[in-house]
C-alpha atoms as a PDB file:
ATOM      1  CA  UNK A   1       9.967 -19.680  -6.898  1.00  0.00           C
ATOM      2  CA  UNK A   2       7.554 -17.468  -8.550  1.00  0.00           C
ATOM      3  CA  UNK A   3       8.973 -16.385 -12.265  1.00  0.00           C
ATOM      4  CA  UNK A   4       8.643 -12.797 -11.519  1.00  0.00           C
ATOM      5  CA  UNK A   5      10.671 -12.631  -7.895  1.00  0.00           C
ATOM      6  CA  UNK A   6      14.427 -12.987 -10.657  1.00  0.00           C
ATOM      7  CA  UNK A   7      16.222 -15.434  -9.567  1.00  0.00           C
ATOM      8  CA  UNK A   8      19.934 -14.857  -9.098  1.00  0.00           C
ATOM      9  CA  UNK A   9      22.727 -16.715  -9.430  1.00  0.00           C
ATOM     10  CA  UNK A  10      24.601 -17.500  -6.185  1.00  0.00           C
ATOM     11  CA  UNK A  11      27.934 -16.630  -7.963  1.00  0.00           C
ATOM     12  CA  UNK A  12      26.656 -12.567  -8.360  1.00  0.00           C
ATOM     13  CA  UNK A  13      27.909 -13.139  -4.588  1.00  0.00           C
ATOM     14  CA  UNK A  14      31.345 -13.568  -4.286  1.00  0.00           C
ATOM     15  CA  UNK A  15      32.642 -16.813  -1.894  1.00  0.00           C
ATOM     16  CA  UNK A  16      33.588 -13.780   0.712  1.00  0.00           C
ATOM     17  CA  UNK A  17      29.564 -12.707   0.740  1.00  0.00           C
ATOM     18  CA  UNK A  18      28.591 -16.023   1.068  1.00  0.00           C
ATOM     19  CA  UNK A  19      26.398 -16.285   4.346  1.00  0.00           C
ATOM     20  CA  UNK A  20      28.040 -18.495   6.825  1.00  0.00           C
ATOM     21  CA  UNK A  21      26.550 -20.618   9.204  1.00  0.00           C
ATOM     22  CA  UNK A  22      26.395 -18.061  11.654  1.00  0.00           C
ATOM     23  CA  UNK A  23      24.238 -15.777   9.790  1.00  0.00           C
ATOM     24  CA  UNK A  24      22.145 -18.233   8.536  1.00  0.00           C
ATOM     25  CA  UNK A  25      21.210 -19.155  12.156  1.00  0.00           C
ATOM     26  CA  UNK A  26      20.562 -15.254  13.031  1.00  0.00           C
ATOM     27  CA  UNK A  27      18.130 -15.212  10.291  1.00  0.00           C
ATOM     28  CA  UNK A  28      16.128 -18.739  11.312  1.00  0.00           C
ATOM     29  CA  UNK A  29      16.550 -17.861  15.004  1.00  0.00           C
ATOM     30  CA  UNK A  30      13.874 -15.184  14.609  1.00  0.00           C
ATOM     31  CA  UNK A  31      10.410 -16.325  15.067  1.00  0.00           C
ATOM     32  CA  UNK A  32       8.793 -13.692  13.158  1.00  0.00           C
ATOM     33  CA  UNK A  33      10.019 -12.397   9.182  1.00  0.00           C
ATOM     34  CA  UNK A  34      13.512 -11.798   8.415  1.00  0.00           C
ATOM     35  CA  UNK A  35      15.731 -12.265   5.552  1.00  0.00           C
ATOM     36  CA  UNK A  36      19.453 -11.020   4.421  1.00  0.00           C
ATOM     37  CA  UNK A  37      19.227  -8.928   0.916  1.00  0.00           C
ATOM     38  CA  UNK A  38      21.790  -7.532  -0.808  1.00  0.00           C
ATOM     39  CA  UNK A  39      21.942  -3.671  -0.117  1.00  0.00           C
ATOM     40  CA  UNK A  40      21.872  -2.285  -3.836  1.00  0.00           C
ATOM     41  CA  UNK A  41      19.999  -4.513  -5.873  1.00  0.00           C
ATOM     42  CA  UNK A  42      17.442  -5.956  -3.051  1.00  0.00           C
ATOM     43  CA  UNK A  43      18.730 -10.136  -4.229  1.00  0.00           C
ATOM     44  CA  UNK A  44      17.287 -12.317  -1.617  1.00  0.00           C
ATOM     45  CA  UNK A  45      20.244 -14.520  -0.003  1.00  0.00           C
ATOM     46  CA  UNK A  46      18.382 -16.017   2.635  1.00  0.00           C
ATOM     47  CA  UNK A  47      14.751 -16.137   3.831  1.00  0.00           C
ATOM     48  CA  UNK A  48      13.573 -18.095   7.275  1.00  0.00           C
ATOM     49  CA  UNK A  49       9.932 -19.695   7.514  1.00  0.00           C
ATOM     50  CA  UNK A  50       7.958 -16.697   8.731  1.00  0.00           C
ATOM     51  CA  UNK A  51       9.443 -14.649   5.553  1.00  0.00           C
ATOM     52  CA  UNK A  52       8.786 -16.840   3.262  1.00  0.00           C
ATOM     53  CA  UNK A  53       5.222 -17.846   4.379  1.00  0.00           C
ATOM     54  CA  UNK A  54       4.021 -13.917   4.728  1.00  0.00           C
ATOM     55  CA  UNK A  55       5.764 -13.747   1.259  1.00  0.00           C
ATOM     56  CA  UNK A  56       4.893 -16.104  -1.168  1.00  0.00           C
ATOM     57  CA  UNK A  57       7.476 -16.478  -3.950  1.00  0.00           C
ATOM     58  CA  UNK A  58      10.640 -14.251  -1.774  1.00  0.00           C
ATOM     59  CA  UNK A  59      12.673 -16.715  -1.119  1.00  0.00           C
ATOM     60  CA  UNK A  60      16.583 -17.625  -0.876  1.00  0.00           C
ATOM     61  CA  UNK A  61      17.457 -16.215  -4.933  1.00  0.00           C
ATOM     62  CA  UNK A  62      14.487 -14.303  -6.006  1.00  0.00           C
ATOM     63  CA  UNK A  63      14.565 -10.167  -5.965  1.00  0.00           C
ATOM     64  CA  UNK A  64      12.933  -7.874  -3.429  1.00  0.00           C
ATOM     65  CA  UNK A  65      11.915  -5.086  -5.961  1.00  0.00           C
ATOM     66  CA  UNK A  66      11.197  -6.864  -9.171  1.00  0.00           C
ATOM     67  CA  UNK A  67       8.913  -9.460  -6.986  1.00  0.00           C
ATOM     68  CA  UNK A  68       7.422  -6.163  -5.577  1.00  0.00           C
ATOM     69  CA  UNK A  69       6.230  -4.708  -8.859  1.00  0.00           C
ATOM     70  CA  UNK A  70       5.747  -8.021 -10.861  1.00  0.00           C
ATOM     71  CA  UNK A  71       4.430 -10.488  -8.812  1.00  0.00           C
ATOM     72  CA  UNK A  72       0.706  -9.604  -7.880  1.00  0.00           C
ATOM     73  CA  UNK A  73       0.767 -11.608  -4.690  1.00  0.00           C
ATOM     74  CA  UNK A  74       3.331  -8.296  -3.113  1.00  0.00           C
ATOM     75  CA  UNK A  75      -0.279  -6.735  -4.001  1.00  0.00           C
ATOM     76  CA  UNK A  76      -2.130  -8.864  -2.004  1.00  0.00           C
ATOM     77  CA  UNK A  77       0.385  -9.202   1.058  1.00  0.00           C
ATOM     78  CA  UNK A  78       0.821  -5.722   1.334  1.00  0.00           C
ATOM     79  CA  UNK A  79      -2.198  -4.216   2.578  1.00  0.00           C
ATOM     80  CA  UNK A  80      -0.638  -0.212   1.909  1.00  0.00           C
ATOM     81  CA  UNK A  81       1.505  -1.703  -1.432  1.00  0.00           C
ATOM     82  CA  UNK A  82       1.558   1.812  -2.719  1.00  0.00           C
ATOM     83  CA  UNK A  83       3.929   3.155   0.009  1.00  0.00           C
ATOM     84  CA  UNK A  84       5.779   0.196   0.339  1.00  0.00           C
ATOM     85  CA  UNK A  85       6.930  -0.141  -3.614  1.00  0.00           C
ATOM     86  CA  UNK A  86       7.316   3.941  -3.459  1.00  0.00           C
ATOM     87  CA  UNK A  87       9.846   3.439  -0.645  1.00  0.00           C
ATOM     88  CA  UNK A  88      11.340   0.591  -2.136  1.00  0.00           C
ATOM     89  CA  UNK A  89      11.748   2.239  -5.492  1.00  0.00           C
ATOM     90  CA  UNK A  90      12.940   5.647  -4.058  1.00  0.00           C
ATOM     91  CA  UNK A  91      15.864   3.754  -1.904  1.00  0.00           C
ATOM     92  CA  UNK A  92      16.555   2.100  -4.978  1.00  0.00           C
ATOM     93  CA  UNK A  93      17.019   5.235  -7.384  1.00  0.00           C
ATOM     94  CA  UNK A  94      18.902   6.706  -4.236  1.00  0.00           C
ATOM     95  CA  UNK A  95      21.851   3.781  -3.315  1.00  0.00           C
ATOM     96  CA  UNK A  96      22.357   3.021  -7.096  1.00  0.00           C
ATOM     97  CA  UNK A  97      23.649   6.393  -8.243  1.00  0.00           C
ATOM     98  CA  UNK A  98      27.415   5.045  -7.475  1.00  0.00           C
ATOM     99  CA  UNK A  99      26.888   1.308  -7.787  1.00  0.00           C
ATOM    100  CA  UNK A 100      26.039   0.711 -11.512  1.00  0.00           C
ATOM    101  CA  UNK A 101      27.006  -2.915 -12.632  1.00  0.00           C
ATOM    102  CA  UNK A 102      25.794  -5.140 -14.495  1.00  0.00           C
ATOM    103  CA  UNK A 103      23.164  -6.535 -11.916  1.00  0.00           C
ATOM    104  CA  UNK A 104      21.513  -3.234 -11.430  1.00  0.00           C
ATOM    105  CA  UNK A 105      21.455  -2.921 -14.957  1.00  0.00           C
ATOM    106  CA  UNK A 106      19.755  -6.699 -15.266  1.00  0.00           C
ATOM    107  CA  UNK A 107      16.947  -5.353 -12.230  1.00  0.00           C
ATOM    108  CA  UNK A 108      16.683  -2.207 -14.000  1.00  0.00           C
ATOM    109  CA  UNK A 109      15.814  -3.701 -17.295  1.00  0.00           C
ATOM    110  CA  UNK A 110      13.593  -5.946 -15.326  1.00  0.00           C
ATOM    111  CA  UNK A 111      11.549  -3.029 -13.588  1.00  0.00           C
ATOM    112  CA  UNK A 112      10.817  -1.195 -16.099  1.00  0.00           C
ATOM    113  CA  UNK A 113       8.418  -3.928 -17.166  1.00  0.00           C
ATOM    114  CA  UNK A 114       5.897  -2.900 -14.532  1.00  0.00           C
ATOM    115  CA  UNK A 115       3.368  -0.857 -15.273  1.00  0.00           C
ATOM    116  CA  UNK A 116       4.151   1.126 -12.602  1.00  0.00           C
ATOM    117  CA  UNK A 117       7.637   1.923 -12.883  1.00  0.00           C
ATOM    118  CA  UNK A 118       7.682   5.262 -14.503  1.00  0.00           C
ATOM    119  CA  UNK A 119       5.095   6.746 -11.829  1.00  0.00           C
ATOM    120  CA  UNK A 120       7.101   5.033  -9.111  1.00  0.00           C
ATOM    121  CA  UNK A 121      11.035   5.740 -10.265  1.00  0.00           C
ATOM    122  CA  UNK A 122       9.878   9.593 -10.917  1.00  0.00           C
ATOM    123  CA  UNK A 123       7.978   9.470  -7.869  1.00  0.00           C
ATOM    124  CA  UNK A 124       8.745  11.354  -4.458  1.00  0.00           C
ATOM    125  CA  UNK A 125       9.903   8.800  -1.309  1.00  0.00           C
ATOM    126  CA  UNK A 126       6.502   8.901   0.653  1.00  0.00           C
ATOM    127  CA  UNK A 127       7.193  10.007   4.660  1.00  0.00           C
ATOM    128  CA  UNK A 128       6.824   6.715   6.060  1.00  0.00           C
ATOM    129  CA  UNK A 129      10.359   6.570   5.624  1.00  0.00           C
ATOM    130  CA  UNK A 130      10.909   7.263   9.168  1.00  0.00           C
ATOM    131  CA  UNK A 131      12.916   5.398  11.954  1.00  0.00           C
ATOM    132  CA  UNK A 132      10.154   3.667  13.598  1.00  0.00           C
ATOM    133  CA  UNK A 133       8.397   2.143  10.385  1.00  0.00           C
ATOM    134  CA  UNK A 134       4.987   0.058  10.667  1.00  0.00           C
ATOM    135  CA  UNK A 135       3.970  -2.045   7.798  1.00  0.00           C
ATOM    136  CA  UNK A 136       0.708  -3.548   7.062  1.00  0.00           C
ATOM    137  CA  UNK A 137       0.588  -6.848   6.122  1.00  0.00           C
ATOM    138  CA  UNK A 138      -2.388  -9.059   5.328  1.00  0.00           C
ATOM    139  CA  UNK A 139      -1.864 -12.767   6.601  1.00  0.00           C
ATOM    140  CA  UNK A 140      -1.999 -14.847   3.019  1.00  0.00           C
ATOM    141  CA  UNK A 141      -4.075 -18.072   5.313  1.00  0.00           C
ATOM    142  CA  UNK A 142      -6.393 -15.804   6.605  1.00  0.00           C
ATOM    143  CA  UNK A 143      -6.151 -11.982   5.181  1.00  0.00           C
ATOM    144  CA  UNK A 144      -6.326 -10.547   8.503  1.00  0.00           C
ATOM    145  CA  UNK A 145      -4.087  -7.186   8.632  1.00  0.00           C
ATOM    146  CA  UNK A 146      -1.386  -7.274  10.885  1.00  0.00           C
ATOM    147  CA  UNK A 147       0.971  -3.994  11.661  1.00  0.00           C
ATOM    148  CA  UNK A 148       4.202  -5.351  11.765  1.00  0.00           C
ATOM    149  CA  UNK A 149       7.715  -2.950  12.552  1.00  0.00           C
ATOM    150  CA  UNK A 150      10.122  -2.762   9.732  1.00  0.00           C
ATOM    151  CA  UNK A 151      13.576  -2.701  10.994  1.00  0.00           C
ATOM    152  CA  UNK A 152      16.860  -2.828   8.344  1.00  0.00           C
ATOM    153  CA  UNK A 153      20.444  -3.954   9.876  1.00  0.00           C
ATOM    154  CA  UNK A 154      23.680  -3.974   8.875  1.00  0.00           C
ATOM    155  CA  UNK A 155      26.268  -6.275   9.743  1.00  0.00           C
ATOM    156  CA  UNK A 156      29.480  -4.465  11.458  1.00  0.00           C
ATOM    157  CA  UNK A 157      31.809  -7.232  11.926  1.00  0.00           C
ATOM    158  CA  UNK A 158      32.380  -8.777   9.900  1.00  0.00           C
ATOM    159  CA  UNK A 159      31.447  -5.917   7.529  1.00  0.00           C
ATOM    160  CA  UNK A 160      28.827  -7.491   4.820  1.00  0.00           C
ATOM    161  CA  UNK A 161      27.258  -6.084   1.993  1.00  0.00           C
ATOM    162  CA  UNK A 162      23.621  -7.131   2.841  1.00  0.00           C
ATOM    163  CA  UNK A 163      21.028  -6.255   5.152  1.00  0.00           C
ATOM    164  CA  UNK A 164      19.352  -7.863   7.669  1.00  0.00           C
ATOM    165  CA  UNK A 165      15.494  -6.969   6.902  1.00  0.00           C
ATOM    166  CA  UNK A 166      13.165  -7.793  10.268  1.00  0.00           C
ATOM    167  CA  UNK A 167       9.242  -7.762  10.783  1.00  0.00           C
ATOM    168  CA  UNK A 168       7.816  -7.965  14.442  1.00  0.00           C
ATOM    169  CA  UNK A 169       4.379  -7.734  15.483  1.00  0.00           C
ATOM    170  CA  UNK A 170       3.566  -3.831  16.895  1.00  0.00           C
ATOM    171  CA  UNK A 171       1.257  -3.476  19.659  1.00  0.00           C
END
């Protein structure tokens, strides 16, 4: 794991959130990028193949957002990094105005190490925020761009706090 991506500790999830076997097989069944995160504080709890591969360094305990803004390879996978880490950053400032803890404090604290952080926390949430989002990803063997949709679930039953973040080829 990359030092950056801030690894967590399994225990920040109680033995409720714990994936089970289930949902670990939803998120390896896919073919192409997915990976559960915690909602709030973006914590990587499980990452299949294709994630981790278009990813470097975002796997199973590392953070979405502080690997975003600290680890220069989001830089180099991210072809339009700008709007993805404004997006990113803008959802962030949004879900934690009523989930302060300790953990958001620890990601906050970790953030604001990025050079970017002030421009990007103060910063308006760019329009690509719609429902059918495209992101463009360079491939880290080759650096060809591929468009990929973005899609974001959440589980209903049984209710979990995390998200189910997908990536499928467009077009």
């Amino acid at each position: 794991m990359s030092e950056p991506g801030l690894p967590f500790s399994s225990s920040i999830l109680s033995a409720v959130e714990q994936p089970r076997p289930a949902e670990l097989a939803l998120v390896h069944g896919f073919s192409h990028p997915s990976a559960l995160r915690t909602a709030v504080t973006c914590d990587i709890v499980a990452a299949n193949p294709a994630f981790t591969r278009l990813f470097p360094g975002l796997e199973a305990g590392a953070n979405l957002l502080t690997w975003m803004l600290l680890d220069p390879m989001a830089r180099c996978v991210l072809a339009d990094w700008e709007t993805e880490a404004r997006l990113l950053v803008g959802r962030f400032r949004e879900m934690i105005g009523a989930a302060q803890s300790r953990r958001v404090e620890e990601v906050l604290r970790l953030c604001r190490r990025a050079t970017d952080w002030e421009r990007l926390w103060h910063g308006a949430v760019p329009e690509a925020a719609s429902d059918e989002r495209i992101v463009l990803v360079l491939e880290p063997d080759s650096g060809r761009e591929t468009a990929m949709h973005a899609q974001t679930f959440t589980f209903e039953a049984p209710h979990r706090t995390w998200r189910l973040d997908t990536l499928v080829p467009a077009g």
